[in-house]
Protein backbone atom coordinates (compact mmCIF):
# COMPACT_ATOMS: atom_id res chain seq x y z
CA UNK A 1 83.22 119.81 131.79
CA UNK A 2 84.32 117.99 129.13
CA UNK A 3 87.70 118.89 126.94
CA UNK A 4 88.54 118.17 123.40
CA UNK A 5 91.98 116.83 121.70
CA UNK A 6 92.49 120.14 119.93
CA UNK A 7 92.16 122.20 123.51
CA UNK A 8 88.95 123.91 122.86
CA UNK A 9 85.75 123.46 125.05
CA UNK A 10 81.89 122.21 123.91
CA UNK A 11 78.88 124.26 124.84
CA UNK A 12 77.98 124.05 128.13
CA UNK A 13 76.11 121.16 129.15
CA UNK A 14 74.45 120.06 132.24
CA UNK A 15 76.60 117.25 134.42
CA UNK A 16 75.64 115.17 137.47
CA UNK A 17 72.53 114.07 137.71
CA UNK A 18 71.58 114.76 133.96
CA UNK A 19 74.57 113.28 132.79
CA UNK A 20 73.74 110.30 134.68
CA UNK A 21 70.20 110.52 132.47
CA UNK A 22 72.50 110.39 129.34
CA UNK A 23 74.23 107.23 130.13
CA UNK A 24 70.92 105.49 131.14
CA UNK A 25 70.14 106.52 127.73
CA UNK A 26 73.27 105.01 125.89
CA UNK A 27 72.88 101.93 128.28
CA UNK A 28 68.93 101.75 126.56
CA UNK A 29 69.89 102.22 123.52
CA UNK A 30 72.13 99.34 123.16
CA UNK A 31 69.96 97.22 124.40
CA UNK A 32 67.49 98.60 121.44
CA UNK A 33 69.99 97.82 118.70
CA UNK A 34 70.65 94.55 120.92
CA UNK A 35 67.13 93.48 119.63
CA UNK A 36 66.76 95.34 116.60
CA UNK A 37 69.84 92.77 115.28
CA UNK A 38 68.61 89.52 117.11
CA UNK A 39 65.09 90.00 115.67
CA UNK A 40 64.93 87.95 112.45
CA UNK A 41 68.35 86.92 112.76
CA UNK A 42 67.68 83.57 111.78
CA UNK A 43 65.91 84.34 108.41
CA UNK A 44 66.29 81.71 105.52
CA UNK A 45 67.02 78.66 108.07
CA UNK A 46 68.37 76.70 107.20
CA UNK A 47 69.52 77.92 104.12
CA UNK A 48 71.10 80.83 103.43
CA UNK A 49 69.81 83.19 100.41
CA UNK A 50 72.02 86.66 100.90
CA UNK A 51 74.09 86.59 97.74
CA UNK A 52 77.12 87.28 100.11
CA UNK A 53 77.26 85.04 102.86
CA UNK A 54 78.69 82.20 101.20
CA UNK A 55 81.97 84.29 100.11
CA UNK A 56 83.03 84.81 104.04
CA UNK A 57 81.48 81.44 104.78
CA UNK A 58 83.34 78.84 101.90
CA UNK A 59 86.43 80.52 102.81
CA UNK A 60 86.75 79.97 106.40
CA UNK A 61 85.59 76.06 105.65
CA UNK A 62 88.24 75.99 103.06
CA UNK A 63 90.96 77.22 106.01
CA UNK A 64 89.45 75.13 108.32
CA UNK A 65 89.47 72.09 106.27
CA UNK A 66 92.63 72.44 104.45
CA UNK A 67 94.57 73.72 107.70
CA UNK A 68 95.67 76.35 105.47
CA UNK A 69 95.16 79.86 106.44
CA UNK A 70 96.11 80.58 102.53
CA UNK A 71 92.47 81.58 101.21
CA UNK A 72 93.58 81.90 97.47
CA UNK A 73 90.67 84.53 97.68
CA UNK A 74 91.34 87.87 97.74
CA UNK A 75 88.42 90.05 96.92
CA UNK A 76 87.40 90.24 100.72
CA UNK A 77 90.42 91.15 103.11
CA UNK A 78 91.01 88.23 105.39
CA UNK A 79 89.94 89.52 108.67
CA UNK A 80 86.28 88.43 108.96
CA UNK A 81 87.21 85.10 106.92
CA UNK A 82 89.81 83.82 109.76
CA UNK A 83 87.39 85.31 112.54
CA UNK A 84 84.36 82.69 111.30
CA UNK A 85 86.63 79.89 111.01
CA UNK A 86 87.78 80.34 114.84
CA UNK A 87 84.04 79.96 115.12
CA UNK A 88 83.55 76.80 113.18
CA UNK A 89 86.88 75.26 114.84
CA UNK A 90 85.26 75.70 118.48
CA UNK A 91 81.41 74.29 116.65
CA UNK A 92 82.98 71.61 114.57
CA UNK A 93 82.58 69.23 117.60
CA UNK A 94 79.13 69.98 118.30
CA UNK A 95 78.04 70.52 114.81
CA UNK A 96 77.76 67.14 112.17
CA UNK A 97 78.48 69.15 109.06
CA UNK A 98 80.73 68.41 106.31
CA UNK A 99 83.78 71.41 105.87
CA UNK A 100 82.92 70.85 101.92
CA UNK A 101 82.69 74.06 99.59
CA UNK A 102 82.74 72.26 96.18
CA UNK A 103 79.46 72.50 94.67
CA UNK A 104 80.01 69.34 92.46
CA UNK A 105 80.35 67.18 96.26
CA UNK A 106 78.06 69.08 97.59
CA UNK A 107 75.19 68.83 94.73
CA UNK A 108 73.93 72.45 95.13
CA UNK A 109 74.72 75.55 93.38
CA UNK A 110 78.32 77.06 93.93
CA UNK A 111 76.29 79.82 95.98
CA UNK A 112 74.96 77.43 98.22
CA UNK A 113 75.63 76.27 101.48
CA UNK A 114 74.94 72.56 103.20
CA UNK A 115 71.78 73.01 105.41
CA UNK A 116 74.07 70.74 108.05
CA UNK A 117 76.49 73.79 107.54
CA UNK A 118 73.92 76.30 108.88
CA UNK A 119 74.77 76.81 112.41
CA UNK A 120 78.45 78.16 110.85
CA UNK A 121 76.34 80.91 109.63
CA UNK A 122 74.40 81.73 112.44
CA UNK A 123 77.21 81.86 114.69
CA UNK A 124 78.28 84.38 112.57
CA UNK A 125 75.64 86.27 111.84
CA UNK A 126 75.14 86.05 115.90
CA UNK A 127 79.00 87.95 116.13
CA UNK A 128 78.21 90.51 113.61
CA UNK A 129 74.83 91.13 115.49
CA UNK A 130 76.78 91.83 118.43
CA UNK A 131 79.36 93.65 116.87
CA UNK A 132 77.06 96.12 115.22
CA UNK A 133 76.08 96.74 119.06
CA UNK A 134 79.92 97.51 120.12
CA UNK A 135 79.65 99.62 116.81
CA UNK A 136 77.12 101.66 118.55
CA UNK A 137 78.94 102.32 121.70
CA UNK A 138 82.03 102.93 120.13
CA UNK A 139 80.54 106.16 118.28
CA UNK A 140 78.69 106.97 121.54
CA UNK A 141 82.30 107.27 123.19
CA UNK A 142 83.34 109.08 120.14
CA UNK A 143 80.92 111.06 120.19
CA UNK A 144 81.73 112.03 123.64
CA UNK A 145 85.40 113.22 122.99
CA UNK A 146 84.58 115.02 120.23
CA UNK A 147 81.57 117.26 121.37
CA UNK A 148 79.70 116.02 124.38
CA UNK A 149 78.04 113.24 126.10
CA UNK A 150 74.92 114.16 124.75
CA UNK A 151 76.22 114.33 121.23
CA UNK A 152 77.20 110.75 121.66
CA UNK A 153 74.19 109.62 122.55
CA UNK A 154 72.33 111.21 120.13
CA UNK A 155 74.78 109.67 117.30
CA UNK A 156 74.46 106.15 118.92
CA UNK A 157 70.35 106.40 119.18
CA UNK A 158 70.32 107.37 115.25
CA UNK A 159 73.19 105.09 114.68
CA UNK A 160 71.09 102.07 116.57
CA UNK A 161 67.79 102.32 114.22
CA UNK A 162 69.14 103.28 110.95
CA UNK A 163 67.71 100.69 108.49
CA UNK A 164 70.58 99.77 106.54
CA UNK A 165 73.02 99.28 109.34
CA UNK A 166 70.10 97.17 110.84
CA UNK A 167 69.41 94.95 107.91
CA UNK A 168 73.13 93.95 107.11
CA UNK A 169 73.94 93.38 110.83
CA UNK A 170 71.57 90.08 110.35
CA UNK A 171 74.30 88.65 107.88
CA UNK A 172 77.36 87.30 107.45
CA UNK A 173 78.79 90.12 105.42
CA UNK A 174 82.01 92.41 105.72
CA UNK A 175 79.87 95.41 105.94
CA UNK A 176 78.94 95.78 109.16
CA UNK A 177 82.40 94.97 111.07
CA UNK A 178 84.26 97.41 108.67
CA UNK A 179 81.95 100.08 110.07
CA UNK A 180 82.62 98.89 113.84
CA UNK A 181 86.05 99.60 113.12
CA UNK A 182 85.17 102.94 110.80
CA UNK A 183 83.32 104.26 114.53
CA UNK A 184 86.69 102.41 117.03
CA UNK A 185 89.08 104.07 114.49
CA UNK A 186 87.33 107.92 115.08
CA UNK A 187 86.78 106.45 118.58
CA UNK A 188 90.81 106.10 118.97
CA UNK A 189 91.63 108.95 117.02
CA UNK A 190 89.79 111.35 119.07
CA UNK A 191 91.04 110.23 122.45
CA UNK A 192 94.63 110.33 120.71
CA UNK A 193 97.13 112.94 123.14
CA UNK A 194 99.62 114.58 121.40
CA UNK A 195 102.77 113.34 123.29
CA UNK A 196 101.61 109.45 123.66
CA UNK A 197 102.59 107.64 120.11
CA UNK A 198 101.30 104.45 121.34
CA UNK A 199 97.58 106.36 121.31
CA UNK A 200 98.42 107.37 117.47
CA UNK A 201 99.70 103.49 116.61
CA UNK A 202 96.53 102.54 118.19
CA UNK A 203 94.66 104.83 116.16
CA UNK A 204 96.67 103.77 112.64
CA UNK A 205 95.74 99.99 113.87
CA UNK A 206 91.80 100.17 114.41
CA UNK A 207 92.08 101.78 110.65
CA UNK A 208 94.51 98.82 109.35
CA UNK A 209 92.05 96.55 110.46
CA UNK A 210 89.20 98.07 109.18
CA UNK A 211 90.91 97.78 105.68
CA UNK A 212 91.69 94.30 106.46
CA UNK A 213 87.76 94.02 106.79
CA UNK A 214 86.78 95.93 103.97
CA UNK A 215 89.24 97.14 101.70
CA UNK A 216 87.02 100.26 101.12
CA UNK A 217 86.79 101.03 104.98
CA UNK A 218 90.69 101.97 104.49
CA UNK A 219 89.44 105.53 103.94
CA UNK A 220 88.92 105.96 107.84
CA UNK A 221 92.90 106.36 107.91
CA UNK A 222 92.75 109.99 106.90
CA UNK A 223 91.13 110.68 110.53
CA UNK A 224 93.89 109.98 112.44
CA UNK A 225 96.45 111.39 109.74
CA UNK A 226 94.64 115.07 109.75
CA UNK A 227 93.69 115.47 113.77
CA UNK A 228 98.15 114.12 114.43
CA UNK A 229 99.01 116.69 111.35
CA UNK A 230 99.58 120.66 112.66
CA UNK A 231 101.81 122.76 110.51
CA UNK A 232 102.85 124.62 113.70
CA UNK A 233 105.04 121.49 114.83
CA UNK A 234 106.32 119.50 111.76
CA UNK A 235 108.59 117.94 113.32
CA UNK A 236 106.30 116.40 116.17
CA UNK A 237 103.32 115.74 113.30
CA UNK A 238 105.59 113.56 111.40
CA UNK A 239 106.25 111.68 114.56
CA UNK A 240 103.00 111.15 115.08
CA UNK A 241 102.08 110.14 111.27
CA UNK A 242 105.10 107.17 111.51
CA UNK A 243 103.14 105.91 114.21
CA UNK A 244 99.85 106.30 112.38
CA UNK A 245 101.10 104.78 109.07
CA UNK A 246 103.15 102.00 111.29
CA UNK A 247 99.91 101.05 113.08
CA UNK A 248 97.98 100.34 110.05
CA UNK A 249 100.27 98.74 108.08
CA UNK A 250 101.02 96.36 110.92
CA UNK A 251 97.96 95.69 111.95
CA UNK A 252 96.98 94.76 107.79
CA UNK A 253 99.64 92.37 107.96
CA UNK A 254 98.22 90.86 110.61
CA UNK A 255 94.88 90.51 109.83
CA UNK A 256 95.91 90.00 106.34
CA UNK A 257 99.22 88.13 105.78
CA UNK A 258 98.72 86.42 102.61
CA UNK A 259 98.34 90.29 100.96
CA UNK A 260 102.40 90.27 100.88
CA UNK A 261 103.05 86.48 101.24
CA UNK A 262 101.06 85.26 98.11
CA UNK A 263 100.85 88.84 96.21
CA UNK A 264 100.24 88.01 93.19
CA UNK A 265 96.99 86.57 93.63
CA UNK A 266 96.15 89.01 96.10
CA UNK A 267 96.93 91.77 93.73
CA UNK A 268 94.71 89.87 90.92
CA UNK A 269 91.76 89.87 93.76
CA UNK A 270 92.26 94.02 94.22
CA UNK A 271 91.77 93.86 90.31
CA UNK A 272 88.32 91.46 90.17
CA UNK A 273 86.85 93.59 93.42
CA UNK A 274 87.46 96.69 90.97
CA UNK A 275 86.15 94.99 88.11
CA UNK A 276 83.06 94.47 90.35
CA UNK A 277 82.13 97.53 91.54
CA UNK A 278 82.80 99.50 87.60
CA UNK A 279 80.68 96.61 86.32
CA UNK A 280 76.99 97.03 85.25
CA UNK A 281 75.56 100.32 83.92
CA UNK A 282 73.03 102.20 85.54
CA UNK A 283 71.29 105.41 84.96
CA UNK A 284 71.50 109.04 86.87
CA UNK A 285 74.63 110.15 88.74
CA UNK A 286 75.98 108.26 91.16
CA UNK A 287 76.44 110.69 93.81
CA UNK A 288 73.31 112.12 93.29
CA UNK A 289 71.51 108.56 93.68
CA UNK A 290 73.65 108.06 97.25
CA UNK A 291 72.80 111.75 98.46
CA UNK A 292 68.86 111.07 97.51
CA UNK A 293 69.09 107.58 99.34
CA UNK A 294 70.48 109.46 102.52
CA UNK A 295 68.02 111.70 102.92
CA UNK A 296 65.05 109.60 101.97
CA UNK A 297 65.47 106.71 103.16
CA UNK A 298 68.25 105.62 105.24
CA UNK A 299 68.59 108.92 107.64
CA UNK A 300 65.32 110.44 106.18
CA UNK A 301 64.80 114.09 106.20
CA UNK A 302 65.00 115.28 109.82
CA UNK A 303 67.71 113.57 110.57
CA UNK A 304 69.67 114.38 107.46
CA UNK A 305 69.21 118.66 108.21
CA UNK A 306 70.31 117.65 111.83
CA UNK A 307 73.23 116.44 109.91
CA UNK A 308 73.75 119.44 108.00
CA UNK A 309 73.69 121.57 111.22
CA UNK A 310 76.16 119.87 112.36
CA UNK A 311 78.75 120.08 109.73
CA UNK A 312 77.75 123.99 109.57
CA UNK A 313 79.14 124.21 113.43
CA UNK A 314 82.19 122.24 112.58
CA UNK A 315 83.11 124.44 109.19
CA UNK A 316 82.09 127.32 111.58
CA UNK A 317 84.89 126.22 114.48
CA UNK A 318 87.24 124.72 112.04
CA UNK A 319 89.21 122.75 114.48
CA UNK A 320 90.95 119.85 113.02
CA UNK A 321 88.60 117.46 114.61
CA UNK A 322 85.85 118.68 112.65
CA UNK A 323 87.69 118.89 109.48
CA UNK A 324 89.15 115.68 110.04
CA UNK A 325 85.04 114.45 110.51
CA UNK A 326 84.80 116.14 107.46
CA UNK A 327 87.55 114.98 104.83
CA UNK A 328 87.24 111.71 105.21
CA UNK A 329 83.56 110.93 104.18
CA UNK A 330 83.89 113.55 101.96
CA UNK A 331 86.91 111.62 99.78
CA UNK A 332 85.26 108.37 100.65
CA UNK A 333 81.91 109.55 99.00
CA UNK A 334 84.37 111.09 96.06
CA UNK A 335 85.92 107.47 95.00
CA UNK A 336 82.67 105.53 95.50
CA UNK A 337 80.33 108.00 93.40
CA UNK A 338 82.68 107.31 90.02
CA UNK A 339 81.54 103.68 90.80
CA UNK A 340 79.16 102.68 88.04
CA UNK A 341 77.80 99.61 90.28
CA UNK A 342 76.31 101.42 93.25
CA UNK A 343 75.16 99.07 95.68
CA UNK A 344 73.03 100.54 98.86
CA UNK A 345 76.00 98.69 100.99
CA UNK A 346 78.51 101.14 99.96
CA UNK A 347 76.78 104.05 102.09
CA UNK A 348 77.20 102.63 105.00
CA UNK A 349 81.09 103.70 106.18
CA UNK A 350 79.18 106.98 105.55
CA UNK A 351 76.95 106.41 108.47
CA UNK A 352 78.90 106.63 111.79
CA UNK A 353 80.23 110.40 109.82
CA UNK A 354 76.43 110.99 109.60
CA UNK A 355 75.32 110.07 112.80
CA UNK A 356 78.11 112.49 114.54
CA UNK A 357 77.03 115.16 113.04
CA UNK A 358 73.16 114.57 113.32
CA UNK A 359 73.82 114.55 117.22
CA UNK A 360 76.24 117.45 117.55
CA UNK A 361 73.43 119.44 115.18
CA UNK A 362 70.71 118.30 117.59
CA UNK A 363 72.73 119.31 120.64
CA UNK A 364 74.31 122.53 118.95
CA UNK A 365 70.20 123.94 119.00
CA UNK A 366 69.24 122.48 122.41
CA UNK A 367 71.93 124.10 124.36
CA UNK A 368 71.05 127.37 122.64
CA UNK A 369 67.34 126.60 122.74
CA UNK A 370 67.37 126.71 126.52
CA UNK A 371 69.80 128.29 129.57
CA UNK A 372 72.00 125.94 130.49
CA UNK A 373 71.19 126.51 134.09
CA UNK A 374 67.88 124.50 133.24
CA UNK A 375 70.02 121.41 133.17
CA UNK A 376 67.21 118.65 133.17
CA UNK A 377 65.09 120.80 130.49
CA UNK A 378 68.30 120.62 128.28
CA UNK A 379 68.54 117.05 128.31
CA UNK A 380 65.12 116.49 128.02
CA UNK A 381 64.49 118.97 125.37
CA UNK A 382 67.48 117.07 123.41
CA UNK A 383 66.28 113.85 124.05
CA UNK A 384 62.76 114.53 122.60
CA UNK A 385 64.52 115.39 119.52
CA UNK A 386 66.43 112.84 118.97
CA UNK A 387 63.84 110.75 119.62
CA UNK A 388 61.90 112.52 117.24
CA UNK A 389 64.44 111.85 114.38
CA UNK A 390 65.39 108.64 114.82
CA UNK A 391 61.51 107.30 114.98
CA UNK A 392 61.16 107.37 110.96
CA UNK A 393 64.67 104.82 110.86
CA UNK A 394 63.36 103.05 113.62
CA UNK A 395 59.92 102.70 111.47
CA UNK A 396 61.60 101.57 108.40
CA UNK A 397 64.30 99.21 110.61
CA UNK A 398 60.91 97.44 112.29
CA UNK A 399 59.62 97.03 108.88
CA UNK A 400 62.50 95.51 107.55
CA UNK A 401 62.29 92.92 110.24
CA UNK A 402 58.72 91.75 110.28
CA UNK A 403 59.45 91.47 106.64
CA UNK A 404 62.59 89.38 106.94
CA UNK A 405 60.46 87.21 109.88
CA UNK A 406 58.23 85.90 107.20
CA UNK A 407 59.04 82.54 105.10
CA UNK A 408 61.04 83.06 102.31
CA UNK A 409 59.53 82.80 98.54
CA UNK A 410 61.97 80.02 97.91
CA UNK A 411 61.74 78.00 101.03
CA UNK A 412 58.03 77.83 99.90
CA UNK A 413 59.01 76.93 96.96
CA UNK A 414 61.38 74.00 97.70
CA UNK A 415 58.12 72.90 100.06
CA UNK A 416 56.30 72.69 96.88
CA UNK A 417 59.22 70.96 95.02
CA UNK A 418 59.58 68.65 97.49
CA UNK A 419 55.64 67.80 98.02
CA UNK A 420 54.69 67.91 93.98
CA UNK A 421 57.66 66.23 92.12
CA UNK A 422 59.11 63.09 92.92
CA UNK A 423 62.67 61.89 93.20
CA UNK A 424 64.50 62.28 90.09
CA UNK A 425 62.91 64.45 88.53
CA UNK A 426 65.32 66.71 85.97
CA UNK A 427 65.09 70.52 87.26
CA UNK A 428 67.16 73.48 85.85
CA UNK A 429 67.53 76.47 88.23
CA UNK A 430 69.31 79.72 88.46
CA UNK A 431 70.77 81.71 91.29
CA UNK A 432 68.53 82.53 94.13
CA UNK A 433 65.82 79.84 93.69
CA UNK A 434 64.83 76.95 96.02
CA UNK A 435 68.22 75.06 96.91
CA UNK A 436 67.84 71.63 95.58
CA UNK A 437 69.99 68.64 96.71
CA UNK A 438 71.09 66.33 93.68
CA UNK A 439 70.81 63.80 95.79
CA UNK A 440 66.48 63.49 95.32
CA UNK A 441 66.42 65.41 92.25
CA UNK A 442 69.08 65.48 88.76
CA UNK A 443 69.98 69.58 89.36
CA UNK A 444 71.30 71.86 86.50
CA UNK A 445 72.46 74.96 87.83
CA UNK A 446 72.81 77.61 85.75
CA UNK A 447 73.74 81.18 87.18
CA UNK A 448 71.03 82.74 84.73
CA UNK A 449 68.95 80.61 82.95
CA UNK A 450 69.37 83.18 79.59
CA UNK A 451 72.96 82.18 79.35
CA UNK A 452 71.13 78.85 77.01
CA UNK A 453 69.21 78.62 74.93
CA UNK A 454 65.60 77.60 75.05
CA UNK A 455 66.01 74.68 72.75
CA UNK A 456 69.10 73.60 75.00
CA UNK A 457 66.94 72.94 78.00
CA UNK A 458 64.75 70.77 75.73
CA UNK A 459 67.44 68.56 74.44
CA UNK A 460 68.88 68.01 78.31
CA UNK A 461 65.31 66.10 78.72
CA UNK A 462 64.70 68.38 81.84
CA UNK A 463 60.71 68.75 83.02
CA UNK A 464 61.20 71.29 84.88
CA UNK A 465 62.51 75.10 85.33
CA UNK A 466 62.67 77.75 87.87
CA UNK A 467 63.43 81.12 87.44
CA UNK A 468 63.77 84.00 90.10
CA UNK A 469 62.65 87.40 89.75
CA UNK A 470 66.23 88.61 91.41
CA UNK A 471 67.72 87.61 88.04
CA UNK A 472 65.37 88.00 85.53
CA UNK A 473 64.19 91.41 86.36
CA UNK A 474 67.91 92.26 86.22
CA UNK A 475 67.36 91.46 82.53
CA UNK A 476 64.42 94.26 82.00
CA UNK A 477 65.83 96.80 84.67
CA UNK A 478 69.24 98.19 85.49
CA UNK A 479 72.04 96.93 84.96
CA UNK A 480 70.76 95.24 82.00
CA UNK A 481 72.30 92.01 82.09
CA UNK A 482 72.56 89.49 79.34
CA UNK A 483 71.33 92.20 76.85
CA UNK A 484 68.74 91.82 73.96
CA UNK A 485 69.60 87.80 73.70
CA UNK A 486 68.47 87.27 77.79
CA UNK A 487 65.60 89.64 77.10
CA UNK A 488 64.43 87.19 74.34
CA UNK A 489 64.85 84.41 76.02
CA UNK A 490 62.79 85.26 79.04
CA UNK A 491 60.20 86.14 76.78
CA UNK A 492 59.92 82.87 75.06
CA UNK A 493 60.50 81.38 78.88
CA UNK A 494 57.27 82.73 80.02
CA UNK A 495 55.19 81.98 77.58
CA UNK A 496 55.78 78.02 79.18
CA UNK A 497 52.82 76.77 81.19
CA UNK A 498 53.22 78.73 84.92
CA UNK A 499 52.63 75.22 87.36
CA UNK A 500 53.55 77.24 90.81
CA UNK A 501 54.64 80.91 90.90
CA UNK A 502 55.41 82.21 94.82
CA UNK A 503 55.21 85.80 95.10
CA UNK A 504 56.19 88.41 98.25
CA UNK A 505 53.15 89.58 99.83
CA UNK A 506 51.97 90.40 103.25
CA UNK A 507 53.01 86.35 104.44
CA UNK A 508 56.49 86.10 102.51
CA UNK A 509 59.12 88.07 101.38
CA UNK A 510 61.61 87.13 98.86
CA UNK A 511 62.10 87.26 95.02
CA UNK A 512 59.11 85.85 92.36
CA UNK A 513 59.87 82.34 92.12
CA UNK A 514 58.31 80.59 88.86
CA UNK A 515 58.48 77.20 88.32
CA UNK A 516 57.62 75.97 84.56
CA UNK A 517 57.20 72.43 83.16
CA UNK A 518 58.74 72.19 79.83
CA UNK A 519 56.19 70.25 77.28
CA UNK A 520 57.75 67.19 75.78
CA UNK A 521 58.50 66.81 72.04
């Protein structure tokens, strides 16, 4: 039978031979969110069109070519940066790429990245892949000392198809490594004992790096700090905090040393991250927008009430475990919902929370569905049903992929370039259109193409313009960028003879790319 840190016992649960069924289980469902990730993980090839990737990416070239582990960048901790240019010091022999960032050397757009630079990325996006697969197991073993065995699977099944933790783990982004270290910090935190301090330091650390990931991820701290707190014995649960607070302050350092060697800039970076997510203005309440996007779409109905059956068991027990399961989301979801910017990325340190309490709901009703002496009927009976709920996310997660398998909008689009204009030719883009190298063609890049006017564009002699839907439409829907001025101009814009628009359908995916010829005066 399995024990918890707090003392107090799960339900009863079969062992032996069923339990043996549950870790064939975990065992399968890695090996699901193995392929899940892999599938599709080299979409855009060889360019890359996330509007993230380059941030991680430039800055480990920038270390790696400067020898300078200074990234005068701060609105990403430092972690992930240093990780991907280990990776591009043990490539750089095998891979003929230049270590250049600046977009004037380069002649692409300051988003960009070198096509020669594109196995950097997919090494990366290959260790995130993988990582979002430790991420997994990490919650089923948390699972595990929290509840059961069972519980733990049924978190890491829900955890292995949810669509959103699917999708980013095929890029180069912070996201999914800060919630690897979200699931290894409740991992560590439940496992901590009482006595050992170098189990609490442990615990402080996974959370330190996690901030030094994802300066958001930081939240996961308050896990260890409530489960090590118990009013009974103040003097041993500020012991134990030291150790928590020493652990993940140490371990920031680490990960992030230029945070207190060049503070200034790294306090200007906290700033500019906080300027980004309070810019932009978008309707409805922001909680209310997250909460609807749980249940909808990312953990979809059933397995959002499986969720709420859990948390009713854990505010039913009250141990510090649950509350501690409990608090932390809970403040997390507090900060992030006065965020006017409300990106679909900033649910996901909610997830591993989610997925916990999904399985311990599922496994709460099994074992009171059926005797326990009917040990094989109880595991089957739970494994049906989390089967059940985690087909929808699987559904959604398959989707995703087959989508992100098709050709891109704008590599069709640069095919078209490529085939229909010829060398020299004077093209004005904006951000996320067909990468063009100045080297064939004379490139103006222009973040949004509203930010001149229309009669600019005629006096620069250019013959050509593309637009992207991912900006424009930004212009017509939330958050309203550019205001009435950008509105204007992409009216006037399309009224321009249309000679190739490339639009997602069932054999591409990507934004609308138009591509106008300008008439001559």
């Amino acid at each position: 039978m399995e024990s918890h840190h707090d003392g107090s016992m799960p339900p009863t649960l079969p062992t032996g031979e069923a339990t043996y069924a549950v870790w064939l289980l975990i065992a399968l469902v890695g090996l699901l969110a193995l392929a899940l990730r892999l599938w599709g993980i080299a979409w855009g090839a060889p360019f890359i069109y996330h509007a993230d990737e380059h941030y991680v990416l430039h800055r480990a070239l920038d270390v790696v070519r400067e020898h300078d582990l200074n990234p005068h960048w701060f609105q990403y901790p430092t972690l992930l940066i240093y990780v991907q240019a280990l990776l591009i010091l043990i490539l750089q022999p095998f891979v003929y790429a230049p270590l250049t960032t600046n977009a004037a050397l380069n002649g692409i757009g300051p988003w960009d990245a070198l096509p020669e630079q594109w196995p950097f990325v997919l090494a990366g996006r290959l260790l995130v892949a993988l990582m979002g697969v430790v991420g997994v197991v990490l919650l089923a073993q948390a699972g595990r000392r929290w509840h059961s065995t069972a519980t733990g699977a049924s978190a890491a099944l829900l955890l292995a198809v949810l669509p959103l933790y699917v999708d980013s783990a095929h890029y180069l982004t912070t996201d999914v490594p800060a919630v690897v270290l979200i699931a290894a910090t409740v991992w560590a935190s439940l496992r901590a004992h009482p006595e050992r301090m170098r189990a609490w330091f442990i615990a402080g650390a996974c959370a330190g790096l996690a901030a030094g990931t994802k300066y958001t991820a930081g939240f996961v701290v308050l896990v260890p700090l409530v489960i090590a707190s118990d009013l009974r014995q103040p003097n041993a649960s500020l012991r134990r905090l030291m150790y928590v607070g020493a652990g993940v302050v140490a371990a920031f350092l680490i990960v992030c040393p230029y945070s207190l060697l060049d503070l200034e800039n790294f306090l200007r970076g906290l700033d500019e991250q906080r300027q980004n997510y309070h810019a932009g203005s978008t309707p409805d309440h922001a909680w209310y927008w997250y909460l609807t996007y749980l249940w909808q779409y990312e953990l979809q109905p059933g397995a959002a009430a499986a969720a709420l059956v859990g948390v009713g068991f854990a505010l039913h027990r009250g141990r510090r475990t649950d509350i501690a399961l409990l608090v932390a989301p809970l403040c997390y979801f507090a900060v992030v919902a006065t965020f006017p910017s409300r990106p679909e990325r900033n649910i996901l340190p909610l997830l591993p929370f989610a997925c916990l309490f999904a399985g311990r709901g599922i496994v709460e009703i099994g074992t009171r569905v059926l005797p326990a002496r009917v040990a094989g009927a109880v595991i089957a009976v739970i494994a049906m049903v989390a089967l059940g709920l985690a087909w929808p996310p699987l559904g959604e997660a398959m989707r995703m992929n087959r989508e992100r398998a098709r050709p891109d909008t704008r590599s069709l689009a640069w095919q078209w370039v490529q085939t229909n204009l010829p060398a020299g030719t004077c093209v004005v883009r904006e951000e996320y259109t067909p990468q063009l190298s100045a080297v064939n063609y004379r490139v103006v890049y222009i973040w949004s193409l509203a930010q001149r006017p229309y009669s600019w564009y005629l006096g620069q002699g250019c013959d050509h313009v593309i637009a992207s839907s991912h900006i424009y439409n930004r212009v017509y829907n939330p958050p309203f960028i550019g205001g009435s001025t950008a509105a204007e101009f992409y009216h006037v814009l399309f009224t321009v003879p249309v000679v190739a628009e490339f639009t997602p359908g069932a054999d591409s995916t990507g934004p609308t790319i138009r591509i106008f010829k300008l008439p001559r005066e």
